[in-house]
Protein backbone atom coordinates (compact mmCIF):
# COMPACT_ATOMS: atom_id res chain seq x y z
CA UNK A 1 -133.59 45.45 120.51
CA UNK A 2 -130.95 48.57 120.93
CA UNK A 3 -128.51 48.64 123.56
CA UNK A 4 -128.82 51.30 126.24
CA UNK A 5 -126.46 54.22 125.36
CA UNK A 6 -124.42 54.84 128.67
CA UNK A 7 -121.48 56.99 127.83
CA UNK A 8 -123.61 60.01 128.69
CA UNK A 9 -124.16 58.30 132.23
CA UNK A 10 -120.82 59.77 133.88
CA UNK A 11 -121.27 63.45 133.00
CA UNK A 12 -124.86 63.36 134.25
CA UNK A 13 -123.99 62.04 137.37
CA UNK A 14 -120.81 64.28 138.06
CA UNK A 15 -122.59 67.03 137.02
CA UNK A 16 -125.91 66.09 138.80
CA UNK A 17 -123.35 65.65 142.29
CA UNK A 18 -121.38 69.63 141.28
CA UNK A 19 -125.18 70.62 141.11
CA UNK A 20 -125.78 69.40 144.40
CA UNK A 21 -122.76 70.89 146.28
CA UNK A 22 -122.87 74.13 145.19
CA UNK A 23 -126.82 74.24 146.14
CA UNK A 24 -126.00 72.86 149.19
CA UNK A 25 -122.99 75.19 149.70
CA UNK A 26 -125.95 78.34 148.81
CA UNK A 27 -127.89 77.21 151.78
CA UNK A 28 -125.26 76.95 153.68
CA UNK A 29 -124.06 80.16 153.59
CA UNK A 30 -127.16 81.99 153.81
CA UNK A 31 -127.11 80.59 157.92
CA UNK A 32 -125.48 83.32 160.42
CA UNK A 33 -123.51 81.53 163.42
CA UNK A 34 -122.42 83.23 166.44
CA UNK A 35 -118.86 84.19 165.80
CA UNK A 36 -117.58 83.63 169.61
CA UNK A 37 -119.83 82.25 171.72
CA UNK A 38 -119.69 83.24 175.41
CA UNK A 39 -119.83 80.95 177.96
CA UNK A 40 -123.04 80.39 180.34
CA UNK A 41 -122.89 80.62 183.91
CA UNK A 42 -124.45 77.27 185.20
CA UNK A 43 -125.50 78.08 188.41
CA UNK A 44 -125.64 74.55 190.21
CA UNK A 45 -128.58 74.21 192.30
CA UNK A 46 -128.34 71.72 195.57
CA UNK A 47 -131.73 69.62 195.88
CA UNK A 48 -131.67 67.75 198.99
CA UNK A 49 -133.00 64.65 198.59
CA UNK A 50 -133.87 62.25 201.85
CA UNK A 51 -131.78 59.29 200.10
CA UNK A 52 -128.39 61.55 200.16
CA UNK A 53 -127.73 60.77 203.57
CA UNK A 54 -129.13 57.84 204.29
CA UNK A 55 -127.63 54.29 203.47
CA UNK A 56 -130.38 52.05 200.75
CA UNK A 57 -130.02 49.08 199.50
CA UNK A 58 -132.39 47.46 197.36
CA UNK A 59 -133.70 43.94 198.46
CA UNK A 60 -133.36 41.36 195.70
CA UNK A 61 -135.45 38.22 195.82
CA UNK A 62 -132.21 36.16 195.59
CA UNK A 63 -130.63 37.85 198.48
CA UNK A 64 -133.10 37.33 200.75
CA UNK A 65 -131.95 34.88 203.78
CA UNK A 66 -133.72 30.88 203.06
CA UNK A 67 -136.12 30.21 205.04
């Protein structure tokens, strides 16, 4: 039975991984980003809520006094 031939192995695969970069590097480059994006203003909205001024606690079963 003949041996697999693998000295051809490495320049596939470095070749097969420069293939791959510069296609990648193509697609890339063919996306326009904003060159300076500006920043938004974030107008912060105030929802009152009947909880902000009010003290709750939340009633575990544990805490509960023994009876």
């Amino acid at each position: 039975m003949p041996q697999l031939d693998t000295s051809t192995w490495l320049i596939t695969i470095m070749s097969m991984f420069l293939a791959l970069f510069i296609l990648f590097q193509i697609k890339i480059s063919n996306h326009s980003f904003p060159s300076n994006p500006s920043p938004k203003n974030l107008t912060l909205s105030q929802h009152k809520t009947p909880w902000e001024n009010k003290w709750t606690k939340i009633y575990l079963p544990l805490s509960l006094p023994l009876q």
